[in-house]
C-alpha atoms as a PDB file:
ATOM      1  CA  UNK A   1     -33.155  -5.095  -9.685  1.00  0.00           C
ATOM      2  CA  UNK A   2     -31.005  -3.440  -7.088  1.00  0.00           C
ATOM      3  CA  UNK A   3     -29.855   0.272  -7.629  1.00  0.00           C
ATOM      4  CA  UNK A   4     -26.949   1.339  -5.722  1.00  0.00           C
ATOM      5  CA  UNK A   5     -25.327   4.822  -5.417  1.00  0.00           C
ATOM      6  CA  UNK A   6     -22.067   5.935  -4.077  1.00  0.00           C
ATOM      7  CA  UNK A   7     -20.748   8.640  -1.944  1.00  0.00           C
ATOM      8  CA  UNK A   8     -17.786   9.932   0.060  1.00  0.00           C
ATOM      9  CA  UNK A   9     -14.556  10.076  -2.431  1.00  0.00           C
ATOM     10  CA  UNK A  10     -12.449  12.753  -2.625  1.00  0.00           C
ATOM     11  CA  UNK A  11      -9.108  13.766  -2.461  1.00  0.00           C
ATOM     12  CA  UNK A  12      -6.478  13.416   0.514  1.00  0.00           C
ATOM     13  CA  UNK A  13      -2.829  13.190   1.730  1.00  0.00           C
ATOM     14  CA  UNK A  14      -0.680   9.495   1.344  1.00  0.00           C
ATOM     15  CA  UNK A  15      -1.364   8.202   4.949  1.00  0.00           C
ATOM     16  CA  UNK A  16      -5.220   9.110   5.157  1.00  0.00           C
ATOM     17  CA  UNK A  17      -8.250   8.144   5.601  1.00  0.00           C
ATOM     18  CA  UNK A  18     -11.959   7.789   3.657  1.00  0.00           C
ATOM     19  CA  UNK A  19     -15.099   6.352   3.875  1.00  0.00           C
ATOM     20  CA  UNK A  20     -17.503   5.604   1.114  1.00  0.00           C
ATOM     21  CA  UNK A  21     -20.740   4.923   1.058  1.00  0.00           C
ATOM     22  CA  UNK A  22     -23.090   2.550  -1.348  1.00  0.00           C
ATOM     23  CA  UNK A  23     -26.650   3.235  -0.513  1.00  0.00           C
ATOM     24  CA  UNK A  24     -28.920   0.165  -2.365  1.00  0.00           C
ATOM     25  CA  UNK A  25     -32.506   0.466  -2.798  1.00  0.00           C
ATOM     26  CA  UNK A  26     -34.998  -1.543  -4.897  1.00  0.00           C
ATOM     27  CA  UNK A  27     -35.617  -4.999  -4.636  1.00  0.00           C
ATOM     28  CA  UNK A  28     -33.843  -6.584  -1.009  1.00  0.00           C
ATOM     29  CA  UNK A  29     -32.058  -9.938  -2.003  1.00  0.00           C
ATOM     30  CA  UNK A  30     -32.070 -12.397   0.929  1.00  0.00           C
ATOM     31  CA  UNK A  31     -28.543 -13.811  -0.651  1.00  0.00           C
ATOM     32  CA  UNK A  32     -26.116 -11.447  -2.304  1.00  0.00           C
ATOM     33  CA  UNK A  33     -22.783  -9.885  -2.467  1.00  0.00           C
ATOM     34  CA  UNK A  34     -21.802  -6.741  -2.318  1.00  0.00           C
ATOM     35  CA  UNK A  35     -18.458  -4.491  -2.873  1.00  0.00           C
ATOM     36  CA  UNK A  36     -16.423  -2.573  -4.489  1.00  0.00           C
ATOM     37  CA  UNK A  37     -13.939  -2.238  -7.699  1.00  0.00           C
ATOM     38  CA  UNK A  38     -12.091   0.086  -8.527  1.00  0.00           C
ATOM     39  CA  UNK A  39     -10.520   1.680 -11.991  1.00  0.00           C
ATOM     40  CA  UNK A  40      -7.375   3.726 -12.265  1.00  0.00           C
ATOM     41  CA  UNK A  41      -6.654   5.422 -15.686  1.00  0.00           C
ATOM     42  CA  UNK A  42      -5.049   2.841 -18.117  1.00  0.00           C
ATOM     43  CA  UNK A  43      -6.064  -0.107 -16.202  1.00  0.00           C
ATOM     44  CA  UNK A  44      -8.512  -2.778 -16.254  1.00  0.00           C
ATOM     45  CA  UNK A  45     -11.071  -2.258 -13.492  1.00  0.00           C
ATOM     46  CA  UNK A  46     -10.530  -5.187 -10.414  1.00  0.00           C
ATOM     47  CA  UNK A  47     -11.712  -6.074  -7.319  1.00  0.00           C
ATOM     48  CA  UNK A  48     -11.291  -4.207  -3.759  1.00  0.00           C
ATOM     49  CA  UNK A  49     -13.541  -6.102  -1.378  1.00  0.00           C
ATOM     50  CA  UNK A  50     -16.636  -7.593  -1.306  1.00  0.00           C
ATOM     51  CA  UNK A  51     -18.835  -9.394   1.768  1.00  0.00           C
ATOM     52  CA  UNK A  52     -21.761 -11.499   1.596  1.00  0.00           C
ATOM     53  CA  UNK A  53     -25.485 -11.883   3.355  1.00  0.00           C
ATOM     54  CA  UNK A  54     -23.730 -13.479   6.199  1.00  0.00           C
ATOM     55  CA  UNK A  55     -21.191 -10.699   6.762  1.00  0.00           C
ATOM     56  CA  UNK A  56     -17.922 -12.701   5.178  1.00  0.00           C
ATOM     57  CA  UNK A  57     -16.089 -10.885   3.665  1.00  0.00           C
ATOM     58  CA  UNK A  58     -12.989 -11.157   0.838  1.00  0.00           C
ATOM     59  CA  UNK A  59     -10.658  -8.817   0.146  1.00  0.00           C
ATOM     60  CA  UNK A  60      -8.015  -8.127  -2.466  1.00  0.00           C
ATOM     61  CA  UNK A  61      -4.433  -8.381  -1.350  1.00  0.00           C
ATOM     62  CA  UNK A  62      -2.867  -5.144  -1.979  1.00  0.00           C
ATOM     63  CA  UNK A  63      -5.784  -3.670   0.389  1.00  0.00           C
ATOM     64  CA  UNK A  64      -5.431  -6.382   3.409  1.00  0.00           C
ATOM     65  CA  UNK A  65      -5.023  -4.657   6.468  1.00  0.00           C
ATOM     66  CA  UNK A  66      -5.954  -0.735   5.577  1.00  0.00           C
ATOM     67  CA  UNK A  67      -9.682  -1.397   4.391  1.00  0.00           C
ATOM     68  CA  UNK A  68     -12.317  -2.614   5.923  1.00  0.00           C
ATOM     69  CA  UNK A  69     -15.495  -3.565   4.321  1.00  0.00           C
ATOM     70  CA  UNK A  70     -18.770  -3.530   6.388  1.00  0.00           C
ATOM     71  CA  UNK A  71     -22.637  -2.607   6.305  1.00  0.00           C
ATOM     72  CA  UNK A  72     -25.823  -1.704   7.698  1.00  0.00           C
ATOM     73  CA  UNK A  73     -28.605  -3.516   6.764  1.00  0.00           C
ATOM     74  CA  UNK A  74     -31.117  -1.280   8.519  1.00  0.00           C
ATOM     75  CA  UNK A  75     -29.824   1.192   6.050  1.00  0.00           C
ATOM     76  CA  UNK A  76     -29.014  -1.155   3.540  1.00  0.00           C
ATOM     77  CA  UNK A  77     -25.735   0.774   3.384  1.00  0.00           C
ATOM     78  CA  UNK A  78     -21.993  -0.791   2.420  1.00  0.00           C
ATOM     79  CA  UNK A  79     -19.289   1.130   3.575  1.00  0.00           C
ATOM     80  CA  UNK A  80     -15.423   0.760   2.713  1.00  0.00           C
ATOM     81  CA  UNK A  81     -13.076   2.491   5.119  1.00  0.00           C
ATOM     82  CA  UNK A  82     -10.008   3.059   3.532  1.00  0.00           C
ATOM     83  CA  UNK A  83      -6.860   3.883   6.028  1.00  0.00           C
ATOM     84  CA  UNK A  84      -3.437   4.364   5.201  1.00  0.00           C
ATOM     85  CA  UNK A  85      -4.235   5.113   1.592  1.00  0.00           C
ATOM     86  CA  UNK A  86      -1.579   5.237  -0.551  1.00  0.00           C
ATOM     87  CA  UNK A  87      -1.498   7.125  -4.494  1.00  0.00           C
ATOM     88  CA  UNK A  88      -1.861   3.637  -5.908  1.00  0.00           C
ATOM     89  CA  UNK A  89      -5.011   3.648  -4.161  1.00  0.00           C
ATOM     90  CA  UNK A  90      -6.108   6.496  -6.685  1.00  0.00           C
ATOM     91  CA  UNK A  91      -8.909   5.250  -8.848  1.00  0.00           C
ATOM     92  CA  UNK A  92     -12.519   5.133  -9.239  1.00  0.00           C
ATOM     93  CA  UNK A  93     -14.601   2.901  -7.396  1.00  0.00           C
ATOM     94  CA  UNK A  94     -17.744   1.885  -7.609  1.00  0.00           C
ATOM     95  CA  UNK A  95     -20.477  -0.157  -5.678  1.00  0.00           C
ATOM     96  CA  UNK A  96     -21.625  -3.890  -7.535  1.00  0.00           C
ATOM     97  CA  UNK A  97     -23.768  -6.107  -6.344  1.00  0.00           C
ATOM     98  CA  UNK A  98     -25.854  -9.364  -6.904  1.00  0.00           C
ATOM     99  CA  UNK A  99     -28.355 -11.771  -5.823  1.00  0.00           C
ATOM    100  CA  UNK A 100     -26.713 -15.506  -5.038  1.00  0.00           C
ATOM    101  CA  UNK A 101     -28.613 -18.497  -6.516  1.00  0.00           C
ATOM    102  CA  UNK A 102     -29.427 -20.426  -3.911  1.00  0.00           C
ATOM    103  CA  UNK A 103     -27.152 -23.657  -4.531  1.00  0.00           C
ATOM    104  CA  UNK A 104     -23.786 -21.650  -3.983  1.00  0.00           C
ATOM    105  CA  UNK A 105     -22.324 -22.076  -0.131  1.00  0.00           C
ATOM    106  CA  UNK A 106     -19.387 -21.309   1.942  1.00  0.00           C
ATOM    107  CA  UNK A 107     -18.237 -17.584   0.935  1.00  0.00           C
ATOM    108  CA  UNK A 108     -20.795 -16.365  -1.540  1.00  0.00           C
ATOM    109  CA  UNK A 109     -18.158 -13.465  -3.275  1.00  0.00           C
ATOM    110  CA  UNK A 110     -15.538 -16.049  -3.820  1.00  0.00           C
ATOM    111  CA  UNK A 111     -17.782 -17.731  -6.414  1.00  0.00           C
ATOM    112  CA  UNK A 112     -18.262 -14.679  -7.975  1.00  0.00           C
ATOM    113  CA  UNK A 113     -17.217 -13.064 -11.347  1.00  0.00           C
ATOM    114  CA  UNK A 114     -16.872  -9.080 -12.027  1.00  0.00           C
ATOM    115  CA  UNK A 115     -19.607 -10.636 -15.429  1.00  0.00           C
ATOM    116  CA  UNK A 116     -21.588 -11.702 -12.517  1.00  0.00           C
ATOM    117  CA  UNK A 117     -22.492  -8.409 -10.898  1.00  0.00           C
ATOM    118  CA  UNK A 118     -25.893  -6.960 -12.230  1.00  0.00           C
ATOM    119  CA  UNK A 119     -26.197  -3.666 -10.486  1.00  0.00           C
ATOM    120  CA  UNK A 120     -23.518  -0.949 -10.657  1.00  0.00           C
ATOM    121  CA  UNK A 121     -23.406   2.439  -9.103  1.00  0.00           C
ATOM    122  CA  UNK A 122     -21.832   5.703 -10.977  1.00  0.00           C
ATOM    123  CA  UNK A 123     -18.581   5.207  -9.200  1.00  0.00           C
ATOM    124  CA  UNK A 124     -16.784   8.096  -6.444  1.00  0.00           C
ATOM    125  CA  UNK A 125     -13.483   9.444  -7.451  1.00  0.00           C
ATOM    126  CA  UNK A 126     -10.747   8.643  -4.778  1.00  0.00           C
ATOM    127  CA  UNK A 127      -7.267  10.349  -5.010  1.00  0.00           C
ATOM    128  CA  UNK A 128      -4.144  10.201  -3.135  1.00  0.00           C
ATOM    129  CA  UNK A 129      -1.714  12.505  -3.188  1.00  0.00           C
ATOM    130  CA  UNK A 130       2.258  11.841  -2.047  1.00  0.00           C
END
């Protein structure tokens, strides 16, 4: 099983910018997706974006075009940089991830299920301010 840990929330303007952090350590998957969801108070957690063992990557519509989600496998770090954040961006988000049985193709996160995602990190608070 994967652990995974989160850094880098915190609190800034409408307009800025963050990067977090999801270290993983533990067993290396040779397939998986990784990402991030996030929770605001009152709502149902949902997806933020995610990107697979060959670097493609999904991401959820109201985020397209300010985040950007990348990693380092030498680090076996997944970052999400977060521009342009706005107060709706306020939440708590946290790192998921999961192996990929070896008969799914094309864009391994699109497959995927929130249910699906085995290992979850503590979350990182993010809030925007107007």
């Amino acid at each position: 099983q994967v652990q995974v840990v989160e850094s880098g929330g915190g609190s800034v303007q409408s307009g800025g910018s963050l990067r977090l952090s999801c270290v993983a350590s533990g067993y290396r998957y040779s397939r998986y997706c990784m990402g991030w969801f996030r929770q605001a108070p009152g709502k149902e957690r949902e997806g933020v974006a995610f990107i697979d063992s060959t670097g493609s990557t999904i991401y959820a519509d109201a985020v397209k075009g300010r985040f950007i989600i990348s990693q380092d496998s030498a680090k076996n770090t997944l970052y999400l940089q977060m521009n342009s954040l706005k107060p709706e961006d306020t939440a708590m988000y946290y790192c998921a991830a999961t192996r990929v049985a070896y008969y799914i193709t094309g864009n391994y996160c699109a497959r995927l299920k929130e249910a699906d995602f085995g290992s979850w990190g503590q979350g990182t608070q993010v809030t925007v301010s107007a």
